[in-house]
PDB file of N, CA and C in Angstrom:
ATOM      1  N   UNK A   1     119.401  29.601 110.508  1.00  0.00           N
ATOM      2  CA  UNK A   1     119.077  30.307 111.719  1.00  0.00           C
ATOM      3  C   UNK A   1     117.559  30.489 111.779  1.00  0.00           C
ATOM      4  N   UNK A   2     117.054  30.362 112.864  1.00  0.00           N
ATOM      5  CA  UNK A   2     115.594  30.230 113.363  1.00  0.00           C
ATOM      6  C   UNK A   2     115.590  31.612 113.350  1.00  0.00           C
ATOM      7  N   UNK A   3     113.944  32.256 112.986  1.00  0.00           N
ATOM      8  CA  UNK A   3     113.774  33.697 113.581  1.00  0.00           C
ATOM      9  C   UNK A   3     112.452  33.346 113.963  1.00  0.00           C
ATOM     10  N   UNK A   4     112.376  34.421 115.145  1.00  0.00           N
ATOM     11  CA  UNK A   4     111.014  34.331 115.873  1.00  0.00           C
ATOM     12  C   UNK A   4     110.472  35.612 115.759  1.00  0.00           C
ATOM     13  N   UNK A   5     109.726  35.256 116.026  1.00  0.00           N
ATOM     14  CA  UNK A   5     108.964  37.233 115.443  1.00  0.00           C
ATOM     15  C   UNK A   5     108.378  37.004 116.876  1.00  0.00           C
ATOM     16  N   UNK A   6     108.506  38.440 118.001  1.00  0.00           N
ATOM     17  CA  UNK A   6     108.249  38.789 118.505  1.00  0.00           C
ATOM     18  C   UNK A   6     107.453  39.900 118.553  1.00  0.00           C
ATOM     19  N   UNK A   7     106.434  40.423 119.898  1.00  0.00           N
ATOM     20  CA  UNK A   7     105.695  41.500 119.311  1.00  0.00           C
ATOM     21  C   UNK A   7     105.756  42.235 120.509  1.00  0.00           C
ATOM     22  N   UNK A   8     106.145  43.963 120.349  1.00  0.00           N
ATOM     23  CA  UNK A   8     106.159  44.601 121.657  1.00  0.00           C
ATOM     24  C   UNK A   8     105.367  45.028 122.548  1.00  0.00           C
ATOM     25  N   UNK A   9     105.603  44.905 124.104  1.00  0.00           N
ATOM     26  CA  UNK A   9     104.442  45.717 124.105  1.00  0.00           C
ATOM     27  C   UNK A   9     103.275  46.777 124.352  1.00  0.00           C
ATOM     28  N   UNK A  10     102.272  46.480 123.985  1.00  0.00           N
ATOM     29  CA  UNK A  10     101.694  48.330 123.625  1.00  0.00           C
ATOM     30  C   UNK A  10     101.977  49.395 124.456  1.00  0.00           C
ATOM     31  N   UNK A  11     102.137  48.704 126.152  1.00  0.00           N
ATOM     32  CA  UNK A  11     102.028  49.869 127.003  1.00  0.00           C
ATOM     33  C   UNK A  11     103.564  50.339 127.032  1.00  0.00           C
ATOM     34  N   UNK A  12     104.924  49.754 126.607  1.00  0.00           N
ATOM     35  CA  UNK A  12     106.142  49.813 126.268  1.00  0.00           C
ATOM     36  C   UNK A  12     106.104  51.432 124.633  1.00  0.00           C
ATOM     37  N   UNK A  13     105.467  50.679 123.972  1.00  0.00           N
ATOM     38  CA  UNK A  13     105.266  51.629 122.655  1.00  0.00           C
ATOM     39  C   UNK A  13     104.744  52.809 122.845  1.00  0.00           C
ATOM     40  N   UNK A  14     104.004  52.768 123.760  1.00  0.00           N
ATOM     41  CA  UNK A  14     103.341  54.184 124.409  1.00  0.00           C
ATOM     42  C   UNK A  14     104.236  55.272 125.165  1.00  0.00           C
ATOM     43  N   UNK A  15     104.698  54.587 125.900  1.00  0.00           N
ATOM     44  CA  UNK A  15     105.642  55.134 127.114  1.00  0.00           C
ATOM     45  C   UNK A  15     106.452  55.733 126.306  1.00  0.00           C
ATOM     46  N   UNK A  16     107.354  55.122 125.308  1.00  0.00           N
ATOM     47  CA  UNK A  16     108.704  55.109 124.432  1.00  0.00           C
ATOM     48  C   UNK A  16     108.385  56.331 123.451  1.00  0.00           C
ATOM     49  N   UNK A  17     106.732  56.935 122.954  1.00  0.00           N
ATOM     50  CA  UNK A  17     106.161  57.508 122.129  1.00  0.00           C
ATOM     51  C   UNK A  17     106.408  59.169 123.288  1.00  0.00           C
ATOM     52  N   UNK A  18     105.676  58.926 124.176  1.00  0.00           N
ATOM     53  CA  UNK A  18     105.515  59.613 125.153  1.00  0.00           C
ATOM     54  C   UNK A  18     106.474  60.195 125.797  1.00  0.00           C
ATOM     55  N   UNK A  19     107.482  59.499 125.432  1.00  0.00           N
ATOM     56  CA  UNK A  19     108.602  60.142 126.146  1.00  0.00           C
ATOM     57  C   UNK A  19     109.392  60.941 124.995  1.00  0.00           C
ATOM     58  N   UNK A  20     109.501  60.399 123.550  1.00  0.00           N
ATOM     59  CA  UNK A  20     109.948  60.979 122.547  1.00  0.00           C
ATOM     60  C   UNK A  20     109.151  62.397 122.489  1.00  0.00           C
ATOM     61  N   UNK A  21     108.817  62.807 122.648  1.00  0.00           N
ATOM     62  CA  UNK A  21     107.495  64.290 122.938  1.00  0.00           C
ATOM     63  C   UNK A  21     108.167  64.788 124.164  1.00  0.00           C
ATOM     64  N   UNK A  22     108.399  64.491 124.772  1.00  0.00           N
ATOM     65  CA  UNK A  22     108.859  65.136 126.054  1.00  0.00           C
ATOM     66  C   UNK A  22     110.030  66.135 126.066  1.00  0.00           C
ATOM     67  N   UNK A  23     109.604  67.651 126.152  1.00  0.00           N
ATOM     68  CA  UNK A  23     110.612  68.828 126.254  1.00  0.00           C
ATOM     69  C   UNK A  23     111.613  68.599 127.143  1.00  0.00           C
ATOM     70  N   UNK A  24     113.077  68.764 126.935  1.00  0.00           N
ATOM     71  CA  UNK A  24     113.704  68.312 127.821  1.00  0.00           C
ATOM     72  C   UNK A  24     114.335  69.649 128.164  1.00  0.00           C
ATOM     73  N   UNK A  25     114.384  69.689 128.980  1.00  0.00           N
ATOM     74  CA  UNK A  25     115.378  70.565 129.974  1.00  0.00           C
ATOM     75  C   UNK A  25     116.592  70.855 129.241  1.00  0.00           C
ATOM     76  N   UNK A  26     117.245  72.446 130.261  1.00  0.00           N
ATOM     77  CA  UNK A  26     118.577  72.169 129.662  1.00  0.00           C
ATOM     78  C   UNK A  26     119.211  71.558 131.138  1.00  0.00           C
ATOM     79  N   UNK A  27     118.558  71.105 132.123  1.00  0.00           N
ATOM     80  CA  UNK A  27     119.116  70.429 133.695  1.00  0.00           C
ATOM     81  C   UNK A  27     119.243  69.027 132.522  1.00  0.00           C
ATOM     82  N   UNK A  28     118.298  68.223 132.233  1.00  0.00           N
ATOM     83  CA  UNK A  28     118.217  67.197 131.754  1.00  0.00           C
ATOM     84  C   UNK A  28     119.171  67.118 130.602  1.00  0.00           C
ATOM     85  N   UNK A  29     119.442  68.072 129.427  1.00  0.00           N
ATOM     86  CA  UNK A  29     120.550  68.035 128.491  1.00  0.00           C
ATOM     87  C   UNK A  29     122.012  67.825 129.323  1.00  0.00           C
ATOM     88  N   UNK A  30     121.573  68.823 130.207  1.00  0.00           N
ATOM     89  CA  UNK A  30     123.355  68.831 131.044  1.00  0.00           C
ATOM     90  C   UNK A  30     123.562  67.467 131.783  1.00  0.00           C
ATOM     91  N   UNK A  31     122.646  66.429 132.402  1.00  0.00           N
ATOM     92  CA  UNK A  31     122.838  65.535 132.871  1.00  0.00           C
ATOM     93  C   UNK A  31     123.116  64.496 131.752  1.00  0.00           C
ATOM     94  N   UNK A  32     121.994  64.176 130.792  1.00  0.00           N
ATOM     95  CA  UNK A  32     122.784  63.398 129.473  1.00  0.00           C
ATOM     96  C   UNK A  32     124.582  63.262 129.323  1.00  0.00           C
ATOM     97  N   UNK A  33     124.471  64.926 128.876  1.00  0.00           N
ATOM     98  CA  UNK A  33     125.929  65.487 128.525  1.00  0.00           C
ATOM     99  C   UNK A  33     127.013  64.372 129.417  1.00  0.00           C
ATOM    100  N   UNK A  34     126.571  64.348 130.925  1.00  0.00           N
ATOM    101  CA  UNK A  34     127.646  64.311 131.826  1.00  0.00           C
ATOM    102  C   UNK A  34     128.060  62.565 131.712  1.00  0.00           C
ATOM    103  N   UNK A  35     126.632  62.013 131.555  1.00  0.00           N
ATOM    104  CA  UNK A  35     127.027  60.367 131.433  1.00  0.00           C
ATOM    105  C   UNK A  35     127.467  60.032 130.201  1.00  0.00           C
ATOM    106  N   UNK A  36     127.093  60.682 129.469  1.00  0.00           N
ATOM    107  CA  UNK A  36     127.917  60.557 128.375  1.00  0.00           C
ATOM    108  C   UNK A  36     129.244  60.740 128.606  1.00  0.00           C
ATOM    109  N   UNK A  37     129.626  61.646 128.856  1.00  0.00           N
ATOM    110  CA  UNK A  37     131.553  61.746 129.357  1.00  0.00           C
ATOM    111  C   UNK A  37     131.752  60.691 129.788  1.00  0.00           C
ATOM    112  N   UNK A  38     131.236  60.619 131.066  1.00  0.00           N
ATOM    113  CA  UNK A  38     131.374  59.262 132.281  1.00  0.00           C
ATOM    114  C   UNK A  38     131.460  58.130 131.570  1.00  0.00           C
ATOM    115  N   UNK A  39     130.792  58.069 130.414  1.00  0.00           N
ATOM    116  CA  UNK A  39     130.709  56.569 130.408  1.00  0.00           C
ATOM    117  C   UNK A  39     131.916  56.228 129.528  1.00  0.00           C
ATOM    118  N   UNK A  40     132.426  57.490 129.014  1.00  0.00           N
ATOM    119  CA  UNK A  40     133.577  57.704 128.205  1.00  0.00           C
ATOM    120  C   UNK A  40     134.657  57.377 128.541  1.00  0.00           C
ATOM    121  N   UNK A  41     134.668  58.408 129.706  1.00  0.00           N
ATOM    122  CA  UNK A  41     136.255  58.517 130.616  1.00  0.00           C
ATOM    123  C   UNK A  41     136.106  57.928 131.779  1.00  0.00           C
ATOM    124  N   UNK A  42     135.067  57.361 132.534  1.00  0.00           N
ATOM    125  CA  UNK A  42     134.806  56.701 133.291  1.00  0.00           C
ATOM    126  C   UNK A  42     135.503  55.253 133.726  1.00  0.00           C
ATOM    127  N   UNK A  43     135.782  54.966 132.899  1.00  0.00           N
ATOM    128  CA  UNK A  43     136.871  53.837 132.979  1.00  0.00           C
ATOM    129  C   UNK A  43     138.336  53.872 133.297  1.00  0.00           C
ATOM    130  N   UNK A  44     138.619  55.434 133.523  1.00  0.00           N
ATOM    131  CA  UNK A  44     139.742  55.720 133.462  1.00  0.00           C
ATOM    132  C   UNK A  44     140.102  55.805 135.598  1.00  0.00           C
ATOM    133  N   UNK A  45     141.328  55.187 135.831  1.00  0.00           N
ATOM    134  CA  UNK A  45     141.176  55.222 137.356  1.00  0.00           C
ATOM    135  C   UNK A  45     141.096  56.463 137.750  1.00  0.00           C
ATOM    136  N   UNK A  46     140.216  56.875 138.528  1.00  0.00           N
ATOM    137  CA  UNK A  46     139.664  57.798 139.741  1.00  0.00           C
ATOM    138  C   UNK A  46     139.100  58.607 138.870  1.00  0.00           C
ATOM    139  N   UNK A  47     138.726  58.855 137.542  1.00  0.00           N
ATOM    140  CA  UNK A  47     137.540  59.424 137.447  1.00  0.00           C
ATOM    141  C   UNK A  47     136.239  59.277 138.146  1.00  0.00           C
ATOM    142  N   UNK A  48     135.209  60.283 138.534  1.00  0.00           N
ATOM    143  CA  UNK A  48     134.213  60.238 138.685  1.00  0.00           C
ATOM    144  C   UNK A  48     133.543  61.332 138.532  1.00  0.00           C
ATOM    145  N   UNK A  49     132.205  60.898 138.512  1.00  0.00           N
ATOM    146  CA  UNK A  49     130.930  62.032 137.620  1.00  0.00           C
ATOM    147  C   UNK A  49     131.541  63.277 138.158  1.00  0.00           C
ATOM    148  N   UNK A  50     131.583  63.710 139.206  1.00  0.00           N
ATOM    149  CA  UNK A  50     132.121  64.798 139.938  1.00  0.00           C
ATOM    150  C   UNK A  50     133.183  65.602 139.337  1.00  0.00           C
ATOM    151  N   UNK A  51     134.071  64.641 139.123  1.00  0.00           N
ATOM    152  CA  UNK A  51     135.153  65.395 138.413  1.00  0.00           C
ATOM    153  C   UNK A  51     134.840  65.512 136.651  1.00  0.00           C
ATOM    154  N   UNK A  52     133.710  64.736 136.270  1.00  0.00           N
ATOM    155  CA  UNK A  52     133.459  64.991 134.583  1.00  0.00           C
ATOM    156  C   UNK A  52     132.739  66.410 134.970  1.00  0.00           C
ATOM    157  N   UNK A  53     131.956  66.480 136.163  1.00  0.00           N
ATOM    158  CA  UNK A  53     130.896  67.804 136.162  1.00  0.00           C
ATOM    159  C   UNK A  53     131.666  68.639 136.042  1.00  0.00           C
ATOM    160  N   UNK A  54     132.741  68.967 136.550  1.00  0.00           N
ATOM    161  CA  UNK A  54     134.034  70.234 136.991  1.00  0.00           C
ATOM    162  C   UNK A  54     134.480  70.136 135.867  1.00  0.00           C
ATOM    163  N   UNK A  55     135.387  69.252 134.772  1.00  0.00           N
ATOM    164  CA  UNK A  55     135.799  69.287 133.605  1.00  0.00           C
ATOM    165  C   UNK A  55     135.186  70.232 132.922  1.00  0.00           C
ATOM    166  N   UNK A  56     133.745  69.686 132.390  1.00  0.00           N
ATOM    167  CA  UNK A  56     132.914  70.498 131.707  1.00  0.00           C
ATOM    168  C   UNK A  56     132.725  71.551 131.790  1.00  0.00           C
ATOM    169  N   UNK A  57     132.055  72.157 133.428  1.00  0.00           N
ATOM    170  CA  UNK A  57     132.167  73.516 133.558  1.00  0.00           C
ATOM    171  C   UNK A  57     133.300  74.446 133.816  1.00  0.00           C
ATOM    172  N   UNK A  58     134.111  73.964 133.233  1.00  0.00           N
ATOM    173  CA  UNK A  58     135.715  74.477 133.126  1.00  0.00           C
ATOM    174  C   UNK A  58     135.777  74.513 132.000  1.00  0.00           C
ATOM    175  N   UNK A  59     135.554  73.843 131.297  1.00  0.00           N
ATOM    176  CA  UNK A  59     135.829  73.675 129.577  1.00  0.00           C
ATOM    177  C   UNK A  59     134.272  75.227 128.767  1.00  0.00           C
ATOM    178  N   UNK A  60     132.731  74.776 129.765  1.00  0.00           N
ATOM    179  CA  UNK A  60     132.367  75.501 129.105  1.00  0.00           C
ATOM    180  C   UNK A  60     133.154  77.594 129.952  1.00  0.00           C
ATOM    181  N   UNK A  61     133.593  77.287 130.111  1.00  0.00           N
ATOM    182  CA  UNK A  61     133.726  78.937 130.869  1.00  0.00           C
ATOM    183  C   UNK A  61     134.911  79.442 129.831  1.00  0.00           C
ATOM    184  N   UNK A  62     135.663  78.340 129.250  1.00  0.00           N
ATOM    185  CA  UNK A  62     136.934  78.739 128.491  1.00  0.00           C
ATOM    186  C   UNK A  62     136.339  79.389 127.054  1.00  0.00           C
TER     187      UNK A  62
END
């Protein structure tokens, strides 16, 4: 097998740095949270984000 060495780049490494630093929200945790489900149960017929949002805030109130 051939390998090629590739090299990334800088303004990519920056951004990717820059964003690792970045305080996140708890709006932004809760949106993560939600695609994460979605992408979970999302496959399942007639799920949608809508109904993962309602799940959750049903689940957190319990």
């Amino acid at each position: 097998m051939k390998v090629v060495a590739r090299k990334t780049d800088g303004k990519l490494l920056a951004r990717l740095a820059a964003a690792a630093k970045k305080q996140l929200t708890p709006e932004d945790i809760e949106q993560q949270r939600v695609s994460f489900v979605y992408s979970v149960m999302g496959q399942r017929e007639g799920m949608t984000r809508e109904k993962v949002e309602h799940l959750l805030k049903q689940h957190a109130a319990v």
